[in-house]
N, C-alpha and C. Protein backbone atom coordinates (compact mmCIF):
# COMPACT_ATOMS: atom_id res chain seq x y z
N UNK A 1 20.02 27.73 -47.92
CA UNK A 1 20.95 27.15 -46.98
C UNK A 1 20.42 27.22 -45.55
N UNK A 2 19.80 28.51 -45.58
CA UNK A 2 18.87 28.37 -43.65
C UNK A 2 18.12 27.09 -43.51
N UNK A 3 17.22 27.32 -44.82
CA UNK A 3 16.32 26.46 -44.28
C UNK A 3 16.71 24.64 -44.38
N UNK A 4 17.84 24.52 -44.78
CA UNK A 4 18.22 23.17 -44.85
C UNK A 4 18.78 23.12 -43.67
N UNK A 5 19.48 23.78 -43.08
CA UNK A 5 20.35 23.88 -41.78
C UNK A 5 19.11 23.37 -40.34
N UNK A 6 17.84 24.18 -40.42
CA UNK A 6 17.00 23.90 -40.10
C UNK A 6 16.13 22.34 -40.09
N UNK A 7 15.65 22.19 -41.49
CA UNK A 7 14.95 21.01 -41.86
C UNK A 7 15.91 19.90 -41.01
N UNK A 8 16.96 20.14 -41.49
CA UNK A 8 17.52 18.71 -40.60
C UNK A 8 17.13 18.19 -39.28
N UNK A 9 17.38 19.34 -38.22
CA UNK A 9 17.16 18.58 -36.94
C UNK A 9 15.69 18.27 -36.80
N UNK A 10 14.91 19.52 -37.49
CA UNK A 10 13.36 18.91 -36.87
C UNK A 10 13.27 17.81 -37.59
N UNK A 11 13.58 17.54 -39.04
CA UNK A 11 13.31 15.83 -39.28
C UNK A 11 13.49 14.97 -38.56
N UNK A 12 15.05 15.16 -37.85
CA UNK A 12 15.42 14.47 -36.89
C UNK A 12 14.40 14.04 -35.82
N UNK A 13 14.04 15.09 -35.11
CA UNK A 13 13.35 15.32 -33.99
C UNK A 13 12.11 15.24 -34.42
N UNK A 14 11.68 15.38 -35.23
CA UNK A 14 10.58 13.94 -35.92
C UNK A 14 10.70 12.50 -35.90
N UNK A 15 11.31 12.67 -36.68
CA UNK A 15 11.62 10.86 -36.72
C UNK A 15 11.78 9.97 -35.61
N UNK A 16 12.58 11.38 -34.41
CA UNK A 16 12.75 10.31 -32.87
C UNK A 16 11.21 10.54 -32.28
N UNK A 17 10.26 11.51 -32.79
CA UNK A 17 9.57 11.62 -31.87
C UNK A 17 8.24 10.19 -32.30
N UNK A 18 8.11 10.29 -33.67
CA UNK A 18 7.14 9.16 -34.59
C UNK A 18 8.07 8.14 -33.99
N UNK A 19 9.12 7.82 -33.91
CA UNK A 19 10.14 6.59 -33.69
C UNK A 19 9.69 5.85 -32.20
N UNK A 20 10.13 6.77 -31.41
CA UNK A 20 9.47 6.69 -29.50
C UNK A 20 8.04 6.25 -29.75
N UNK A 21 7.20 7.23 -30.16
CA UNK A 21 5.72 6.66 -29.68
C UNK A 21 5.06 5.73 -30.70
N UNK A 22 6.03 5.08 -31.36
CA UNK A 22 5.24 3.91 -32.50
C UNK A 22 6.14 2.94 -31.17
N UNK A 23 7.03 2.85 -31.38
CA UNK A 23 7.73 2.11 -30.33
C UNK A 23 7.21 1.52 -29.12
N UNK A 24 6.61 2.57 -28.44
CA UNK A 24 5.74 2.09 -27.07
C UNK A 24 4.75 1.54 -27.34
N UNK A 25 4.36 2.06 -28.56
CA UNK A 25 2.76 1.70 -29.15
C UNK A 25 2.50 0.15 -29.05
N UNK A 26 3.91 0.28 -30.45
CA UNK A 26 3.86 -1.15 -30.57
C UNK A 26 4.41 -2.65 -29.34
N UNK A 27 5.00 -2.16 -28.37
CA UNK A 27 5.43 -3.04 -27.32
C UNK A 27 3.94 -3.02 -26.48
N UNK A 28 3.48 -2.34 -26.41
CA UNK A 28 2.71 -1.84 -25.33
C UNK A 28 1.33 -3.12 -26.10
N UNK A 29 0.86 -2.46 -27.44
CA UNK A 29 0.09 -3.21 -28.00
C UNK A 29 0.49 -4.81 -28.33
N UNK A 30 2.01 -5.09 -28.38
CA UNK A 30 2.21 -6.52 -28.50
C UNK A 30 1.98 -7.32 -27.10
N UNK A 31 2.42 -6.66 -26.01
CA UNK A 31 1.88 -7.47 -25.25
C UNK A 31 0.75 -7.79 -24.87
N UNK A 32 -0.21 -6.36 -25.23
CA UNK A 32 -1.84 -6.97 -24.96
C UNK A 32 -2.44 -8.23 -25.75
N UNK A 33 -1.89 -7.83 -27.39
CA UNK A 33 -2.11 -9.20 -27.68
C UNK A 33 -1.64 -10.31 -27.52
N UNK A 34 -0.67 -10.29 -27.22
CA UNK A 34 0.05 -11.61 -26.86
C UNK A 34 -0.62 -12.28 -26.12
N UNK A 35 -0.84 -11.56 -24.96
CA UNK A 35 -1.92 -12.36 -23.43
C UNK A 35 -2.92 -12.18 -24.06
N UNK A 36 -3.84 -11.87 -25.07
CA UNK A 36 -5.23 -12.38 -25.37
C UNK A 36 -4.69 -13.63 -26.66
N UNK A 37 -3.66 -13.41 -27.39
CA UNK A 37 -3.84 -14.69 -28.31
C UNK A 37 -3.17 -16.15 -27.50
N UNK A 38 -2.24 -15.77 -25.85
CA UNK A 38 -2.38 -17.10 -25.02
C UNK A 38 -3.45 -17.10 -24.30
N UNK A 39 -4.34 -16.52 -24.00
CA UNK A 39 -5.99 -16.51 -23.26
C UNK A 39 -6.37 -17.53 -24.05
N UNK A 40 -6.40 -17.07 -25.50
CA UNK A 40 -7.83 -17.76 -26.42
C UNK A 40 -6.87 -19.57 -26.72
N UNK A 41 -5.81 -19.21 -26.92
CA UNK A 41 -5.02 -20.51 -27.15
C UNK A 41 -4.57 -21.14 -26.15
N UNK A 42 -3.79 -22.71 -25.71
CA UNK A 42 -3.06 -23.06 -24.84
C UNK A 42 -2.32 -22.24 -24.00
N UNK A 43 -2.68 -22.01 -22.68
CA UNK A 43 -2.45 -21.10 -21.95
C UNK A 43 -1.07 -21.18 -21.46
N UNK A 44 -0.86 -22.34 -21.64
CA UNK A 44 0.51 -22.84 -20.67
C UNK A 44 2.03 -22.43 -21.83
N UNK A 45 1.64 -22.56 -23.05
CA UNK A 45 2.74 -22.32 -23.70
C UNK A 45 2.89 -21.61 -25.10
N UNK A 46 3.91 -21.07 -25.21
CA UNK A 46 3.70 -20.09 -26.63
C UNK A 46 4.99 -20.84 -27.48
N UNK A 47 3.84 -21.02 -28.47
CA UNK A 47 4.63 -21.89 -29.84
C UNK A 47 4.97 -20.61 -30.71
N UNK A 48 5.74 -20.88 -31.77
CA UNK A 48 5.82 -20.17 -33.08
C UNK A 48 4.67 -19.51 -34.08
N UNK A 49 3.68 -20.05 -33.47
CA UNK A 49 1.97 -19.81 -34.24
C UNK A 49 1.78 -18.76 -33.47
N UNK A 50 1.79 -18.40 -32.09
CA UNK A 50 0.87 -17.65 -31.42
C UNK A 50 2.00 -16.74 -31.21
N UNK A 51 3.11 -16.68 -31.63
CA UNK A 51 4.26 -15.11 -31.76
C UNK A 51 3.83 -14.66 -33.21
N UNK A 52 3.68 -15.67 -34.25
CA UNK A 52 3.65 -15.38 -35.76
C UNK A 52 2.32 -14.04 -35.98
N UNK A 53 1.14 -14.70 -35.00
CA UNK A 53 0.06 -14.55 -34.68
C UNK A 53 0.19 -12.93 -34.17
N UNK A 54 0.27 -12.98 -32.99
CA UNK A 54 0.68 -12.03 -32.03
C UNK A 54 1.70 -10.41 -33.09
N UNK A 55 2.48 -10.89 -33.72
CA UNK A 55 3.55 -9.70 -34.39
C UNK A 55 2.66 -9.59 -35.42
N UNK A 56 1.68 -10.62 -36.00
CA UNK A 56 1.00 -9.78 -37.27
C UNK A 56 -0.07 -8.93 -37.06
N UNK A 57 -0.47 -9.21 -35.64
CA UNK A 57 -2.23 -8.53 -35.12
C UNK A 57 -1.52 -7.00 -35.05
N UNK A 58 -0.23 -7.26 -34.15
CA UNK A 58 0.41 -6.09 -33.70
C UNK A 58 0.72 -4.86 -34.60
N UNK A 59 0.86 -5.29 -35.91
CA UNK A 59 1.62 -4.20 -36.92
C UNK A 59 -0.46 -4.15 -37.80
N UNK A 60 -1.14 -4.97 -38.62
CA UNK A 60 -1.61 -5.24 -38.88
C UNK A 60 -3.26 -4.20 -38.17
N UNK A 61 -3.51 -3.99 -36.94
CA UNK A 61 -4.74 -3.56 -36.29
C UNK A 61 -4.24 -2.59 -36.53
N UNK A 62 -3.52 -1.98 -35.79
CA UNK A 62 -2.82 0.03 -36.21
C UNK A 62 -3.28 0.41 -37.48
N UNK A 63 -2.72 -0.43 -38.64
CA UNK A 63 -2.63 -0.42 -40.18
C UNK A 63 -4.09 -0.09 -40.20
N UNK A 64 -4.81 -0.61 -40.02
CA UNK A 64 -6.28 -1.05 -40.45
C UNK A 64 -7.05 -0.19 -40.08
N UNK A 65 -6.98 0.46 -38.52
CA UNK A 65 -7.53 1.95 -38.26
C UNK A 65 -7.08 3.10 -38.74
N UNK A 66 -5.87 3.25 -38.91
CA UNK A 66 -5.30 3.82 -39.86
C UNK A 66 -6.20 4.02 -41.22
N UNK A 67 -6.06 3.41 -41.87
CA UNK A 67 -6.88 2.87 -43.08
C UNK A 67 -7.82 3.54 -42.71
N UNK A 68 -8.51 3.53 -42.17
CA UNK A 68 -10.32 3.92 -42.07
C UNK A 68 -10.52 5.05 -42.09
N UNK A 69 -9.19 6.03 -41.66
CA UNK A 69 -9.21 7.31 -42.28
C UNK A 69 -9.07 8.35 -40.55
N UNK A 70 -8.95 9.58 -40.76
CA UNK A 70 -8.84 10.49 -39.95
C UNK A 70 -9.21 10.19 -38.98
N UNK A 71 -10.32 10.52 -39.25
CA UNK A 71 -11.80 10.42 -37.76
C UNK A 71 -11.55 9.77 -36.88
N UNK A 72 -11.32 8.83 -37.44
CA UNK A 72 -11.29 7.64 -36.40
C UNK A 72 -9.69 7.50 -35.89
N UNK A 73 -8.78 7.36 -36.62
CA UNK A 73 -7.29 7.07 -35.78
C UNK A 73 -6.76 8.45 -35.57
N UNK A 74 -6.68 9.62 -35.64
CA UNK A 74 -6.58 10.45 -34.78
C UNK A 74 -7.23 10.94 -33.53
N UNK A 75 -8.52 10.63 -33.50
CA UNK A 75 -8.56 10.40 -31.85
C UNK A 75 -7.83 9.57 -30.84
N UNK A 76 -7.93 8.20 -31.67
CA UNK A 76 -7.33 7.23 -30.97
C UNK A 76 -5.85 7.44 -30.81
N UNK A 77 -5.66 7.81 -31.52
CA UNK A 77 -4.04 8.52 -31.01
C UNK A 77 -3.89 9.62 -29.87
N UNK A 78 -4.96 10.64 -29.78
CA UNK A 78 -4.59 11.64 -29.31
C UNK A 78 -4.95 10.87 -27.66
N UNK A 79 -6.04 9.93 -28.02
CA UNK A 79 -6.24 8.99 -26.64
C UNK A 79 -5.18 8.31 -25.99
N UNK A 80 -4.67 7.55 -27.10
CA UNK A 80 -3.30 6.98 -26.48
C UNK A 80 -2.18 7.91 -25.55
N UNK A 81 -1.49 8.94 -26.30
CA UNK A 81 -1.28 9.81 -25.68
C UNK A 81 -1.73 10.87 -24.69
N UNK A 82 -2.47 11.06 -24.32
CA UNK A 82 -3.01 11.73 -23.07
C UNK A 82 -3.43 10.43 -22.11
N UNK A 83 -4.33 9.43 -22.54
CA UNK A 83 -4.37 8.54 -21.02
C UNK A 83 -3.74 8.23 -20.37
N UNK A 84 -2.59 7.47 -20.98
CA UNK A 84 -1.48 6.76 -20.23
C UNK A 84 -0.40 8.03 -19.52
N UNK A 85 -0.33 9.54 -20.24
CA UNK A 85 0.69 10.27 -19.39
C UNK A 85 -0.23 10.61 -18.37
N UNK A 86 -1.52 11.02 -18.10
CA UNK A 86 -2.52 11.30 -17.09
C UNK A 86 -2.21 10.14 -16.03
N UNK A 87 -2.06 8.79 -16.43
CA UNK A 87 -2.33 8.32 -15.19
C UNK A 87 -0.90 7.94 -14.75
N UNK A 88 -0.17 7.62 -15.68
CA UNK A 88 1.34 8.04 -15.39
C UNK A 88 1.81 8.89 -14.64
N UNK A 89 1.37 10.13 -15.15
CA UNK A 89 2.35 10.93 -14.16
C UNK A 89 1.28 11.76 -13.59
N UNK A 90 -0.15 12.06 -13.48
CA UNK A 90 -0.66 12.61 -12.53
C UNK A 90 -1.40 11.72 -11.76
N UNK A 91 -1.71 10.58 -11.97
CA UNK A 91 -2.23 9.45 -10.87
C UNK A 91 -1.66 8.57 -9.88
N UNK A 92 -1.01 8.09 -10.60
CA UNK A 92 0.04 7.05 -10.45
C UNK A 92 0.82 7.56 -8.87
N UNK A 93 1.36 8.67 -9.05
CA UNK A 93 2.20 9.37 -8.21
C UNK A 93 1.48 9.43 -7.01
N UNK A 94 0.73 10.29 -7.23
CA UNK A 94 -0.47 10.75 -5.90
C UNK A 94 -0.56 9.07 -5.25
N UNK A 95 -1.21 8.17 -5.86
CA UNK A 95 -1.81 7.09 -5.16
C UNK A 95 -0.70 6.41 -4.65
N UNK A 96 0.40 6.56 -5.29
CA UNK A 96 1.71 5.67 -4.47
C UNK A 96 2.35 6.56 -3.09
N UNK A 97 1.96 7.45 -3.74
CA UNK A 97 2.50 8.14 -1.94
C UNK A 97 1.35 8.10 -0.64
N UNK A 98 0.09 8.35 -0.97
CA UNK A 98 -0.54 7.61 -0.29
C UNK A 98 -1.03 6.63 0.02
N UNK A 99 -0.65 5.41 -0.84
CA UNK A 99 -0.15 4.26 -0.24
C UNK A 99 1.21 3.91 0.80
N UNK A 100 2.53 4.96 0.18
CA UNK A 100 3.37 4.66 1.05
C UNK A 100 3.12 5.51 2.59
N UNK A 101 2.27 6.28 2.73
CA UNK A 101 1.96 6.94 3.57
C UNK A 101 1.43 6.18 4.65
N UNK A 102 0.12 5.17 4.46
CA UNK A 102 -0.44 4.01 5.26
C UNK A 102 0.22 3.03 5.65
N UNK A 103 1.02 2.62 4.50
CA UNK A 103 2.01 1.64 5.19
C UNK A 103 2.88 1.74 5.95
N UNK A 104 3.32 3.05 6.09
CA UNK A 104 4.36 3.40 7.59
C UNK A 104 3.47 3.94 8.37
N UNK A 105 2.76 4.18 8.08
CA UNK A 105 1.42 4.71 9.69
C UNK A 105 1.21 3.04 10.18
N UNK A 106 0.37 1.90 9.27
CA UNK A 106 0.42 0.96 9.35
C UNK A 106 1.80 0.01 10.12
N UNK A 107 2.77 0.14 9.66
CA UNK A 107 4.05 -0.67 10.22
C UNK A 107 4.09 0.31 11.72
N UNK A 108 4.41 1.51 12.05
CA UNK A 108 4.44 2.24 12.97
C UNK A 108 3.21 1.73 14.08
N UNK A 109 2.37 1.31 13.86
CA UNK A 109 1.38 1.12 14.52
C UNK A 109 1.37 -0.18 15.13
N UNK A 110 2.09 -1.00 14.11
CA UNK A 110 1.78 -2.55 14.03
C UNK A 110 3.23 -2.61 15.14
N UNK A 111 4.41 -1.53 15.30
CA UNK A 111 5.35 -2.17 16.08
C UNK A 111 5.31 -0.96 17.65
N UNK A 112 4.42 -0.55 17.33
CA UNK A 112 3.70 0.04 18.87
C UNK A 112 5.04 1.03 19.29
N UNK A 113 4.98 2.11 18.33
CA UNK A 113 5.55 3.29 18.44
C UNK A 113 4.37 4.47 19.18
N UNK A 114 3.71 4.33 19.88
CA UNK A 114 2.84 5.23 20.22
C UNK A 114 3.59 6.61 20.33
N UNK A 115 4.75 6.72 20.29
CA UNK A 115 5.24 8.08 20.91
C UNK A 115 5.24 8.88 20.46
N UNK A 116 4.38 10.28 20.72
CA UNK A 116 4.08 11.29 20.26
C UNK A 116 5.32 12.24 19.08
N UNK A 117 5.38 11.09 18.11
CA UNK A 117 6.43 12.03 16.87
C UNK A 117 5.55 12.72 15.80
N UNK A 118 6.45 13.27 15.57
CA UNK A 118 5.26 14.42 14.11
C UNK A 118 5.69 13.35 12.96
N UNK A 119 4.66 12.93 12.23
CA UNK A 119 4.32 12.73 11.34
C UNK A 119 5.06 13.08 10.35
N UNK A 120 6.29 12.78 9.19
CA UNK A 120 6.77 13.27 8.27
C UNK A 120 5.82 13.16 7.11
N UNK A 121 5.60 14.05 6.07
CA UNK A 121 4.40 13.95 5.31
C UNK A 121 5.84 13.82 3.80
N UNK A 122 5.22 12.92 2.95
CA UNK A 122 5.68 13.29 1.97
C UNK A 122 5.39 13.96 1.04
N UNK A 123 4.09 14.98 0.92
CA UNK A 123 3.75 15.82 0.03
C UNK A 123 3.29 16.96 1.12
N UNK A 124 3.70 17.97 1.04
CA UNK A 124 3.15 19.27 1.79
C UNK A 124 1.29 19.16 1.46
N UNK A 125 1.12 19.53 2.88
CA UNK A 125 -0.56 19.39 2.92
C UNK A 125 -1.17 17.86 2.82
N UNK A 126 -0.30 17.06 3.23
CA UNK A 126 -0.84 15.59 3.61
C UNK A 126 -1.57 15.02 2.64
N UNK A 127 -2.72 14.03 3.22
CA UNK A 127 -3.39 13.57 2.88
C UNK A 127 -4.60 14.32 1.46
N UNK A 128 -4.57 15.50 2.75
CA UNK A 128 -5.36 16.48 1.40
C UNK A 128 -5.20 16.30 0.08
N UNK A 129 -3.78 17.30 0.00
CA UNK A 129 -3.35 17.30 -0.73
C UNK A 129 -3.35 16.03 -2.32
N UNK A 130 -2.78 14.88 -1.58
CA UNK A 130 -2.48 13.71 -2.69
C UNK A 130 -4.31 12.87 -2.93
N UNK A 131 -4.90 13.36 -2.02
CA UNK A 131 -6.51 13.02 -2.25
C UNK A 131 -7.17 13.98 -3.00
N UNK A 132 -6.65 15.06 -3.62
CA UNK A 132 -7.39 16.11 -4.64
C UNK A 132 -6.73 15.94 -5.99
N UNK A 133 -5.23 15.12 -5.55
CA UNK A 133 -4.43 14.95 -6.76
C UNK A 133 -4.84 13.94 -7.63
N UNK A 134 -5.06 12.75 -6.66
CA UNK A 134 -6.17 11.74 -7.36
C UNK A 134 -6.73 11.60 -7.85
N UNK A 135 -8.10 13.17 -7.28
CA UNK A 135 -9.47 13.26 -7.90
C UNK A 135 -9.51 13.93 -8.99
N UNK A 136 -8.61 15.14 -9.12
CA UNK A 136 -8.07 15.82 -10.49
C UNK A 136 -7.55 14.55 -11.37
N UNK A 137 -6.77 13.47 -11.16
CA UNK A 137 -6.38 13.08 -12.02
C UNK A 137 -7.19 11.75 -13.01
N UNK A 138 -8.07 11.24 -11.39
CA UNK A 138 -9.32 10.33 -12.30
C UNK A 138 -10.49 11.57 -13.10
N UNK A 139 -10.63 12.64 -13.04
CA UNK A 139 -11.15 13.47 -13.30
C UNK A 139 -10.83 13.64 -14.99
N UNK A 140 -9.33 13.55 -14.76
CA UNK A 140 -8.76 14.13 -16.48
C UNK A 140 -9.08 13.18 -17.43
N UNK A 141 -9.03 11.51 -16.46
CA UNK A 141 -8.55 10.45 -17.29
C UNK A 141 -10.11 10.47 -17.99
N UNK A 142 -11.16 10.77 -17.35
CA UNK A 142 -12.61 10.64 -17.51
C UNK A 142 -13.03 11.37 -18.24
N UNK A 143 -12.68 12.72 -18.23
CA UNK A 143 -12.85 13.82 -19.57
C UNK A 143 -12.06 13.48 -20.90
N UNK A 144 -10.84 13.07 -20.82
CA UNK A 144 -9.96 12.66 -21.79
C UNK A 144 -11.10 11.53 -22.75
N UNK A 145 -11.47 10.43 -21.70
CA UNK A 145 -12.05 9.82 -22.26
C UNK A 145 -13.78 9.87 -22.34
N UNK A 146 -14.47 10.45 -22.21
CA UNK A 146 -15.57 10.95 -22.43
C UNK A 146 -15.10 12.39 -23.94
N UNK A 147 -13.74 12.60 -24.06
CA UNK A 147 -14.02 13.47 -24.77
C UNK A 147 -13.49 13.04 -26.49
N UNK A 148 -12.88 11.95 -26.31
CA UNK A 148 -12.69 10.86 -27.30
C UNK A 148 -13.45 10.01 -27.75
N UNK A 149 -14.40 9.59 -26.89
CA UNK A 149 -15.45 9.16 -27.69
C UNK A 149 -16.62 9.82 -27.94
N UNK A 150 -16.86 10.80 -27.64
CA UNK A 150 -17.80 11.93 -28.70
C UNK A 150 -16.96 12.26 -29.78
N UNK A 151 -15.90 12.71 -29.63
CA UNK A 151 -15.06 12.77 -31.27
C UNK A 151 -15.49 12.07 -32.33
N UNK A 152 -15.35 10.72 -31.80
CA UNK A 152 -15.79 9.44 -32.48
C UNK A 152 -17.40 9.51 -33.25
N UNK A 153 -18.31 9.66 -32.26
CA UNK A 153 -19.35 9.73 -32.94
C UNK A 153 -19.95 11.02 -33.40
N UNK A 154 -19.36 11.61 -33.91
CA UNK A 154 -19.01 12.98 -34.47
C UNK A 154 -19.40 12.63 -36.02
């Protein structure tokens, strides 16, 4: 009786967790193909052929690496998952605040505020700071992936 009380939720919490990241997988991967099967086809419009097209590559390529066994689609998984949260949430961030950082130095400049105000920083330690966050984070994305494809040829 424990252990059924148990089994339940982690199935659960399985199933949402396989559920979520097939989910993104698959949106994420339908749209890449989509824009390469309207690249290679009539660019201007999507018929019933090139969705038919598009939803079978989509379920169909996964399947197929899959298929080929361990080696190979568990890296690529463990790739999927670590690149996109790396640049998600440790890149992404950094570079948008120092972008929003220039553009109000930029607008401030452009409407001739010369007057000696302090600078509000949005990350403690400025510029530094979100310029090491960067470099750590193209750093990870580069090991992540330098360390996935030696897996590969393993």
């Amino acid at each position: 009786t424990k252990g059924r009380a148990i089994r339940i939720p982690v199935s659960l919490l399985s199933l949402g967790a396989i559920g979520t990241t097939m989910f993104g997988s698959f949106m994420a991967m339908g749209h890449f193909i989509s824009d390469m099967v309207r690249r290679l086809g009539d660019k201007e419009t999507c018929n019933p052929y090139h969705v038919f097209l598009s939803n079978t590559l989509t379920a169909v390529v996964p399947c197929v690496l899959a298929c080929l066994g361990p080696p190979l689609y568990l890296p690529l998984l463990a790739f999927s998952g670590a690149y996109p949260s790396t640049i998600l949430h440790g890149l992404l961030p950094a570079l948008s605040a120092l972008k929003l950082q220039r553009e109000k130095k930029a607008l401030q400049h452009h409407h001739h505020h010369h007057q000696q105000q302090k600078q509000q920083r949005i990350v403690l330690g400025g510029n530094t700071t979100l310029k090491l966050l960067i470099i750590t984070g193209i750093g990870m994305v580069v090991a992540s992936s330098a360390l996935n494809m030696l897996s590969l040829f393993r």
